[in-house]
Protein backbone atom coordinates (compact mmCIF):
# COMPACT_ATOMS: atom_id res chain seq x y z
CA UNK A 1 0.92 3.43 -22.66
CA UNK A 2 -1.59 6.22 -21.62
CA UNK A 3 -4.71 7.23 -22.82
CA UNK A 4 -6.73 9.81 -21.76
CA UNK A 5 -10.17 9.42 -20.17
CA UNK A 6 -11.88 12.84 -20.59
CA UNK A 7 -15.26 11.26 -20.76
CA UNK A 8 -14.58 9.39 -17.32
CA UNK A 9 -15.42 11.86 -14.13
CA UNK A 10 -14.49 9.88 -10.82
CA UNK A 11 -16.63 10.42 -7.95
CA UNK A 12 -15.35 9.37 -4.63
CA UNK A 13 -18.30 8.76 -3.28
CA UNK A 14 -20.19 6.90 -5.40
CA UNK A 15 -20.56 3.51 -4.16
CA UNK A 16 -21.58 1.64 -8.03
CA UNK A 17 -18.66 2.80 -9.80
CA UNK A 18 -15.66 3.98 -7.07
CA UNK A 19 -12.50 4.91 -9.19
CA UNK A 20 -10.46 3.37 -10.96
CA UNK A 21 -7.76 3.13 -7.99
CA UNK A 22 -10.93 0.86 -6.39
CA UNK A 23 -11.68 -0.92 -9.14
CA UNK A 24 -7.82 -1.88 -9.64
CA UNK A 25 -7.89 -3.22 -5.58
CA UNK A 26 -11.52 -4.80 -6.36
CA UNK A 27 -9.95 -7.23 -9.17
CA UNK A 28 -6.66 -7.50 -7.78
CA UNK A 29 -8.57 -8.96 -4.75
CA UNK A 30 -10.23 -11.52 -6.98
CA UNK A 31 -7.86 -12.68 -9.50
CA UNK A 32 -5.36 -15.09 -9.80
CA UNK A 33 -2.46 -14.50 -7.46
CA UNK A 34 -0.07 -15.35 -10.92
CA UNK A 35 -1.15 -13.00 -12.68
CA UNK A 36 -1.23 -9.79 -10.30
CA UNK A 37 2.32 -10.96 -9.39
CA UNK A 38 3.20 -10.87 -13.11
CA UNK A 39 1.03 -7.67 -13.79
CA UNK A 40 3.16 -5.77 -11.08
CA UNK A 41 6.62 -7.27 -12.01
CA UNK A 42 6.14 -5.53 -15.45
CA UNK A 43 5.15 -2.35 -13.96
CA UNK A 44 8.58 -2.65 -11.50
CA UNK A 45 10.31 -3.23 -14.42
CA UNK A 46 9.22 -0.37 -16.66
CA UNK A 47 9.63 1.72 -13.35
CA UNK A 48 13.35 0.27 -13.19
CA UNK A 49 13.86 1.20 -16.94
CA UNK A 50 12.66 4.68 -16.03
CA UNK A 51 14.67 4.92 -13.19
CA UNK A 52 17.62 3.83 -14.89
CA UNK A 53 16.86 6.02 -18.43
CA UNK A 54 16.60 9.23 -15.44
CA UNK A 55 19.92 8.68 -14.19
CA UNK A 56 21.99 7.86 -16.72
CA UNK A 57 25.31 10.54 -16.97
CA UNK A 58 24.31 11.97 -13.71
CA UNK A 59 26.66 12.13 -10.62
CA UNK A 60 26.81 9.97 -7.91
CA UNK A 61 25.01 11.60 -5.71
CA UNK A 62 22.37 12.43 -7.98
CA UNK A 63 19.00 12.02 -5.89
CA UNK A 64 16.38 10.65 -7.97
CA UNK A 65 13.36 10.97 -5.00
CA UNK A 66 14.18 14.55 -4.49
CA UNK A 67 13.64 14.92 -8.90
CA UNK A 68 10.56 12.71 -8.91
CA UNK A 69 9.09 14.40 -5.81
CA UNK A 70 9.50 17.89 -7.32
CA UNK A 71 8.23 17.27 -10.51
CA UNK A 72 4.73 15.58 -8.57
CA UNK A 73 4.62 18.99 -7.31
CA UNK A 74 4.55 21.12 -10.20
CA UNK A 75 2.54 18.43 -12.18
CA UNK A 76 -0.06 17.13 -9.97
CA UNK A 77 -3.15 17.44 -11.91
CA UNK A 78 -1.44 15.77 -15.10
CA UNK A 79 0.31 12.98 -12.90
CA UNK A 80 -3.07 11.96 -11.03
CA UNK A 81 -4.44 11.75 -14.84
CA UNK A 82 -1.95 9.65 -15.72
CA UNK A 83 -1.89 7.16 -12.41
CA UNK A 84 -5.63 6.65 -13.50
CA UNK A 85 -4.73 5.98 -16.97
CA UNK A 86 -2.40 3.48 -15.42
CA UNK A 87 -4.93 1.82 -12.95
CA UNK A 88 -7.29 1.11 -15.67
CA UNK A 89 -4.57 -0.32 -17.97
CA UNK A 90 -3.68 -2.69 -14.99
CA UNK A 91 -6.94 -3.91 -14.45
CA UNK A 92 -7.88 -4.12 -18.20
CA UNK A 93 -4.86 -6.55 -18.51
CA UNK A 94 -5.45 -8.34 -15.48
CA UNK A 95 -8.88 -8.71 -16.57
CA UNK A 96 -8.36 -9.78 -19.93
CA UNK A 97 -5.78 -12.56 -18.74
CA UNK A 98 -8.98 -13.89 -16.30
CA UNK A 99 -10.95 -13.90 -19.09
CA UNK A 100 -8.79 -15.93 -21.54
């Protein structure tokens, strides 16, 4: 699930607030081991789903790191929006699992 963030500006090098890729690290670091493991086995899973959904009916030899990496290239800007939409929907569920 992603959900834009126009209101939130990172800067890199503000020491308070970091970005949300720091923040992410900062928890991780902090929580329970249980439930980073479990919050990263979901991710790996949706990844595998996504992995799988991309190569269905394609050949063999169908390279899916060549597809992926070419698409980063000609969608940067809107991939680095979503990674950060995904960071803070990581922490936000690790978070709310250390606070129940």
């Amino acid at each position: 699930m992603s959900m834009s963030k126009d209101w939130f500006i990172e800067d890199e090098n503000d020491i308070f607030f970091g970005t949300v890729k720091s923040k992410y690290f900062d928890v991780t670091r902090g929580a329970n081991k249980e439930i980073v493991e479990e919050e990263f086995d979901k991710l790996l899973e949706k990844v595998a789903v996504m992995e799988l959904l991309l190569s269905k009916d394609k050949e063999e030899d169908f390279d899916i790191d060549r597809l992926i990496k070419e698409y980063i290239f000609q969608n940067l800007d809107e991939i680095e929006n979503i990674k950060k939409d995904l960071y803070l929907e990581l922490t936000s569920n690790i978070v709310s699992k250390l606070e129940s």
